[in-house]
Every structure is written in C-alpha cells, then in structure tokens.
PDB file of N, CA and C in Angstrom:
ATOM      1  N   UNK A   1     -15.236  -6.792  10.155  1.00  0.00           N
ATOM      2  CA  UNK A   1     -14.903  -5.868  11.205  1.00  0.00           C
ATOM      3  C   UNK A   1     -16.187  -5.552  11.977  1.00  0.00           C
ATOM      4  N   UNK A   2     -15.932  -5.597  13.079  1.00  0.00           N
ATOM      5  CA  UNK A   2     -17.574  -5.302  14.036  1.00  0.00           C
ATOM      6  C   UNK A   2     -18.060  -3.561  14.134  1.00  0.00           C
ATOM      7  N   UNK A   3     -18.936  -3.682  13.566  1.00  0.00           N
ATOM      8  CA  UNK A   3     -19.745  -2.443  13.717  1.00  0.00           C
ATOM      9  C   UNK A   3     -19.166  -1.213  14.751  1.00  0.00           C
ATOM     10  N   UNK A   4     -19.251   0.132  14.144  1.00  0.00           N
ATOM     11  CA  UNK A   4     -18.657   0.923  14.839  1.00  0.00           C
ATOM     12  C   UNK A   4     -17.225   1.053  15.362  1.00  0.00           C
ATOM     13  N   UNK A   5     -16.476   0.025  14.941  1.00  0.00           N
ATOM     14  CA  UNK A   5     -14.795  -0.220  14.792  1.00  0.00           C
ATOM     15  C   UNK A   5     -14.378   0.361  13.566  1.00  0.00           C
ATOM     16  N   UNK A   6     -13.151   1.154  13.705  1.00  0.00           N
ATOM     17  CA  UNK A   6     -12.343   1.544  12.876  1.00  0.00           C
ATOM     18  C   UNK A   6     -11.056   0.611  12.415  1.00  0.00           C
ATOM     19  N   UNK A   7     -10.434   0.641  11.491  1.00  0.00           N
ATOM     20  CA  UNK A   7      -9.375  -0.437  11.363  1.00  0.00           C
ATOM     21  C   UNK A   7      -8.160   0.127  11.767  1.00  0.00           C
ATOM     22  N   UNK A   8      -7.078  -0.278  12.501  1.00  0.00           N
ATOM     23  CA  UNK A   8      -6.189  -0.045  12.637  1.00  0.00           C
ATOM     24  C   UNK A   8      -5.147   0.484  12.163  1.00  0.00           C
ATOM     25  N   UNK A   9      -4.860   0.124  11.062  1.00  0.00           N
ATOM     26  CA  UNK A   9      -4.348   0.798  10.242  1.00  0.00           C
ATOM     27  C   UNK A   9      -4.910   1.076   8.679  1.00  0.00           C
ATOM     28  N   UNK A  10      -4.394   1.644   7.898  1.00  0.00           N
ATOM     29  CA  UNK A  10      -4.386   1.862   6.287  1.00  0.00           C
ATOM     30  C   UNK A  10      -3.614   0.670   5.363  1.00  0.00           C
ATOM     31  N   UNK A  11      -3.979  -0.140   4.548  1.00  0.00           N
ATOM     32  CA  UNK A  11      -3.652  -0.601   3.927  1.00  0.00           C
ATOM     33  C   UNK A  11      -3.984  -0.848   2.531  1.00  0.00           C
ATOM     34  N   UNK A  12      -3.351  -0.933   1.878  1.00  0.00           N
ATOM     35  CA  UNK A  12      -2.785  -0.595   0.263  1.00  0.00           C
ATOM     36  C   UNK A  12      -2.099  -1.812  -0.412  1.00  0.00           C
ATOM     37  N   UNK A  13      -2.192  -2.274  -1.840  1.00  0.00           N
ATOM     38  CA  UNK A  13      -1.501  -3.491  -2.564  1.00  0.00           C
ATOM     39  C   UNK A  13      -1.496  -3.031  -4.166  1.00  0.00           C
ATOM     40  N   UNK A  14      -1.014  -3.498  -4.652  1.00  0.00           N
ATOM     41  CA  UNK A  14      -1.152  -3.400  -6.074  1.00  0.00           C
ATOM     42  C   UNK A  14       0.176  -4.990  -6.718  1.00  0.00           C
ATOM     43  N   UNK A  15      -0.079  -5.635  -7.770  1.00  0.00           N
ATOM     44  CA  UNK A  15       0.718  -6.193  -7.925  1.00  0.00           C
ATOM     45  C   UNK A  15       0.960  -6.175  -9.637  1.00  0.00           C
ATOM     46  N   UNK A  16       1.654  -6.459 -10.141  1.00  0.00           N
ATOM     47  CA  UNK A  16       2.729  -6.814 -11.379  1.00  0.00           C
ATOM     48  C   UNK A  16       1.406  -7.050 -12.374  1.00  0.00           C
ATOM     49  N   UNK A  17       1.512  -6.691 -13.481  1.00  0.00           N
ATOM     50  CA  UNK A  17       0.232  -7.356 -14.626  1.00  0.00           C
ATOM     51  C   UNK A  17       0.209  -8.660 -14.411  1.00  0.00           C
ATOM     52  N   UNK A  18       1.783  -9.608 -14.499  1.00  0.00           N
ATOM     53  CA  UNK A  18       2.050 -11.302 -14.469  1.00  0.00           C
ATOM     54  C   UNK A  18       1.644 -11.758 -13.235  1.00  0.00           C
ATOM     55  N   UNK A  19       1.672 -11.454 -12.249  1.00  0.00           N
ATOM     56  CA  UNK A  19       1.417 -10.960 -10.425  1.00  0.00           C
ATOM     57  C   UNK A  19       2.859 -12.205 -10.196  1.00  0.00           C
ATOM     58  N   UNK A  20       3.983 -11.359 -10.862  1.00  0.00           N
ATOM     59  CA  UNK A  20       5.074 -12.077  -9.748  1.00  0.00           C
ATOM     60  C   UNK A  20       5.724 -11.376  -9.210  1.00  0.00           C
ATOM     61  N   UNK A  21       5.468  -9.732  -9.052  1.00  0.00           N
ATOM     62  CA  UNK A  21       5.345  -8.973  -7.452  1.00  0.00           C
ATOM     63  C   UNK A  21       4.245  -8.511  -6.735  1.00  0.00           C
ATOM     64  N   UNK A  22       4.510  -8.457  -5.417  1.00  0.00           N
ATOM     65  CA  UNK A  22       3.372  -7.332  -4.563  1.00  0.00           C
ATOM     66  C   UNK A  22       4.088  -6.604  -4.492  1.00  0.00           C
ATOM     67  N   UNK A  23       3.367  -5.389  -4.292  1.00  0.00           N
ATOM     68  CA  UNK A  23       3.708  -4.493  -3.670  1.00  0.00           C
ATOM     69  C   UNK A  23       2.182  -3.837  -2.548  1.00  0.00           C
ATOM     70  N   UNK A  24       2.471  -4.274  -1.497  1.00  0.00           N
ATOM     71  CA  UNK A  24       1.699  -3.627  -0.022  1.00  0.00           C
ATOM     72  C   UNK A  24       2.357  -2.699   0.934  1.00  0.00           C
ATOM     73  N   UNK A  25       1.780  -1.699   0.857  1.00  0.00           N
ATOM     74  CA  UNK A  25       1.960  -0.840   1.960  1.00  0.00           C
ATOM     75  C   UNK A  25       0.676  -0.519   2.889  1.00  0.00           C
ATOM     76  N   UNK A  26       0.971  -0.632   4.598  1.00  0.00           N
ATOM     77  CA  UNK A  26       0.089  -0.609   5.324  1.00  0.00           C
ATOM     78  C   UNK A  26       1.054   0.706   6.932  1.00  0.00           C
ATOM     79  N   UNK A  27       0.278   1.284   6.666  1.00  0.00           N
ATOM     80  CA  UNK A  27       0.542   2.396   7.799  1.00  0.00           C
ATOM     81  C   UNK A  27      -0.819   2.524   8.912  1.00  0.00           C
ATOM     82  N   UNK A  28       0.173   2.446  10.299  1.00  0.00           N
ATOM     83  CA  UNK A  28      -0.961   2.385  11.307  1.00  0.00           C
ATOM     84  C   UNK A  28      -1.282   3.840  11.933  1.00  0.00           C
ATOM     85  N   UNK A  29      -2.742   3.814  12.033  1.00  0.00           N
ATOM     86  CA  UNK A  29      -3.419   4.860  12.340  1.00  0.00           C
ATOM     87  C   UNK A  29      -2.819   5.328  13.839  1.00  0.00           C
ATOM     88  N   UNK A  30      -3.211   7.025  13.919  1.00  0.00           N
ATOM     89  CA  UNK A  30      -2.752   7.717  14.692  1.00  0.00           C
ATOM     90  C   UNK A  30      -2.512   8.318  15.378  1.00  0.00           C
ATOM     91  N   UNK A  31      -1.445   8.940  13.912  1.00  0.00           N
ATOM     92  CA  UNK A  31      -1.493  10.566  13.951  1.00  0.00           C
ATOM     93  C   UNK A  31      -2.408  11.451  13.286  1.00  0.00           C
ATOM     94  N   UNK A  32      -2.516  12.465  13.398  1.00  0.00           N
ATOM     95  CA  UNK A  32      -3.740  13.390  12.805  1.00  0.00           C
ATOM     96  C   UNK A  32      -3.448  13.478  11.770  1.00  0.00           C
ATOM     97  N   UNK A  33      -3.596  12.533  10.758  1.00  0.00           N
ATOM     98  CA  UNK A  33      -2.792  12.757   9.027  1.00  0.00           C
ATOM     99  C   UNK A  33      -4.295  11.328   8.465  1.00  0.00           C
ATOM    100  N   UNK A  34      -4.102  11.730   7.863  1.00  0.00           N
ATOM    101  CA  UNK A  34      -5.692  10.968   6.406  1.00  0.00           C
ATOM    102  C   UNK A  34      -4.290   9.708   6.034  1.00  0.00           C
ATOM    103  N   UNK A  35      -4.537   8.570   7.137  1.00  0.00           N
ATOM    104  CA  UNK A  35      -3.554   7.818   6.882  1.00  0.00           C
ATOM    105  C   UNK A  35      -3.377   6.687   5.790  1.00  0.00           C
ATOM    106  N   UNK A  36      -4.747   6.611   4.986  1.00  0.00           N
ATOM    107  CA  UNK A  36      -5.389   6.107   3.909  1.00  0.00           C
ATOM    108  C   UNK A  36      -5.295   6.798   2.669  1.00  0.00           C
ATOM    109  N   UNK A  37      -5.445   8.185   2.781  1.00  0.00           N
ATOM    110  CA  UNK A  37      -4.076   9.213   1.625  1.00  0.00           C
ATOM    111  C   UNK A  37      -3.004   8.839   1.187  1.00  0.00           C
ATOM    112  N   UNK A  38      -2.227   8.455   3.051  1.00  0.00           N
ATOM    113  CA  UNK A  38      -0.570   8.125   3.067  1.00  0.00           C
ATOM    114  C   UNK A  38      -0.458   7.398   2.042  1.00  0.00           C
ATOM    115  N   UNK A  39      -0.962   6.448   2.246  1.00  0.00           N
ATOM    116  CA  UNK A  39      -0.706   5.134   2.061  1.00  0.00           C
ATOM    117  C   UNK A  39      -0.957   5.269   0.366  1.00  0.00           C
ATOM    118  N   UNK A  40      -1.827   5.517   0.128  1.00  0.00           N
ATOM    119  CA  UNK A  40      -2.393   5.972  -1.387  1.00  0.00           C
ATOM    120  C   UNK A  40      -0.982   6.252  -2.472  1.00  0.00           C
ATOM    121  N   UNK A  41      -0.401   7.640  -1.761  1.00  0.00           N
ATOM    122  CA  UNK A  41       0.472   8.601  -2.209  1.00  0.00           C
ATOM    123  C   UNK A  41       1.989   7.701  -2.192  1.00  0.00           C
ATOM    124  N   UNK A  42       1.980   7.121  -1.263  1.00  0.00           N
ATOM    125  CA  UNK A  42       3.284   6.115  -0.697  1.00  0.00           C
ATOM    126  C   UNK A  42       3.260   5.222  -1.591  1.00  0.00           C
ATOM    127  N   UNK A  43       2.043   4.354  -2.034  1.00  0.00           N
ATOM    128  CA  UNK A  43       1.691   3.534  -3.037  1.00  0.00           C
ATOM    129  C   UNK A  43       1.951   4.109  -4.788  1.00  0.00           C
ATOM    130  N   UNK A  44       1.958   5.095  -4.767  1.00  0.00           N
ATOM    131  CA  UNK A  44       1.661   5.989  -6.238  1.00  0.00           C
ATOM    132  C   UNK A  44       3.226   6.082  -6.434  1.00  0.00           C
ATOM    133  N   UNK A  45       3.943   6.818  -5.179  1.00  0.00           N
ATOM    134  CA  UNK A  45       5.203   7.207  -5.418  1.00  0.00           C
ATOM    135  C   UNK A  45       6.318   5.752  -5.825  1.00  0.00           C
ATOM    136  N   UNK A  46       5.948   4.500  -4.754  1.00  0.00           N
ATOM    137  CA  UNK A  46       6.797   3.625  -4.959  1.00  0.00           C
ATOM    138  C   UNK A  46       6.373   2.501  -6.280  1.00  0.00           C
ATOM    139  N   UNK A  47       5.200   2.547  -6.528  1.00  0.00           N
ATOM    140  CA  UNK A  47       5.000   1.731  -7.464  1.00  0.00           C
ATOM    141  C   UNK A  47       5.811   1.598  -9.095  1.00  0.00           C
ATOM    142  N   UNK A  48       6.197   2.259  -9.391  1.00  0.00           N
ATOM    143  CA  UNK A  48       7.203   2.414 -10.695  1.00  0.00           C
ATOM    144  C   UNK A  48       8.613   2.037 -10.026  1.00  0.00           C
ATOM    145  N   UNK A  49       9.080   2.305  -8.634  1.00  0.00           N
ATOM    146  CA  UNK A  49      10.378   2.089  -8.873  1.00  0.00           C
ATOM    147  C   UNK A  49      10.547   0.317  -8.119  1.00  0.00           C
ATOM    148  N   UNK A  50       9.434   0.201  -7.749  1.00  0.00           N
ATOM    149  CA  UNK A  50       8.911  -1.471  -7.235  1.00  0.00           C
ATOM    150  C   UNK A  50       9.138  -2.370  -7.618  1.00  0.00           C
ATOM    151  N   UNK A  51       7.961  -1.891  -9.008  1.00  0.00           N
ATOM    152  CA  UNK A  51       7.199  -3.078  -9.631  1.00  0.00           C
ATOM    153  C   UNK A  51       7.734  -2.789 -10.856  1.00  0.00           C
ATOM    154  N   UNK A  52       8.436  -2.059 -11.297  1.00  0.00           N
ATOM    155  CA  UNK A  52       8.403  -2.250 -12.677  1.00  0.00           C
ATOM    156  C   UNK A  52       9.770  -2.482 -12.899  1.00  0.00           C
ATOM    157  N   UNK A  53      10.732  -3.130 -12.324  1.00  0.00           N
ATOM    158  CA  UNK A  53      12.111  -3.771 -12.520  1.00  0.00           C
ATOM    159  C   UNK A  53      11.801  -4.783 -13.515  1.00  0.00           C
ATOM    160  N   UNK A  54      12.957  -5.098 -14.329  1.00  0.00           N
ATOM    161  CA  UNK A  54      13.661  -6.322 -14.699  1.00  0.00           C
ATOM    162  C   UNK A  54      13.501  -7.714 -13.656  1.00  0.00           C
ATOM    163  N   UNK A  55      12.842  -8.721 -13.755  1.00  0.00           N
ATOM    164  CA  UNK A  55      13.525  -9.777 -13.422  1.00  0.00           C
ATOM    165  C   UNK A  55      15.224 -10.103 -12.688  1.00  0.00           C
ATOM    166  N   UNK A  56      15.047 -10.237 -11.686  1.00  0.00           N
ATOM    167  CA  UNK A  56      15.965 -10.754 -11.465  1.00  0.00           C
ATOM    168  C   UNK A  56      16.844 -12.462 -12.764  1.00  0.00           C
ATOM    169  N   UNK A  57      18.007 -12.258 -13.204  1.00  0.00           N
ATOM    170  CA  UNK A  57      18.547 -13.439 -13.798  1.00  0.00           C
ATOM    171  C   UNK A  57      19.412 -14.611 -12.890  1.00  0.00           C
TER     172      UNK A  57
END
C-alpha cells in the first residue's frame, strides 16, 4: 500500500483447524465507526455458527 494511504476497507479471515472453510469478512470504510472493530466483533460473533458445522454428507 503506498505511503500515507489508508485501506479501503477492514478485512478479517479465520479458517477451519483442517482449512476446509473460510470464513472472511471485509467491511468498507466510512462511516464514523472503528470499522476494523466491526469486522473483529462480526468475525467473533459468526465464527462458531460458520465454521464449526458438520460436514456437509
């Protein structure tokens, strides 16, 4: 990223111990909100009901 640029948005990943899911969440910058929090908290909240399914059979 070039010097003195901010990134566009917030982005976030985490995947499976086996890594046969991702899970990424990316929220674009804004609004007056710590959009790198969001994303954090968004990440925290969805990660158990994500990633931690059963296999599809």
């Amino acid at each position: 990223m070039p010097e003195g640029k901010k990134p566009a948005f917030a982005y976030v990943y985490g995947w499976t111990p086996g890594h046969e899911r991702l899970l990424s969440i990316r929220i674009l910058l804004g609004a007056p909100r710590d959009s790198e929090a969001d994303a954090i908290e968004l990440f925290r909240y969805l990660k158990p009901i994500m990633l931690n399914q059963e296999k599809p059979r």
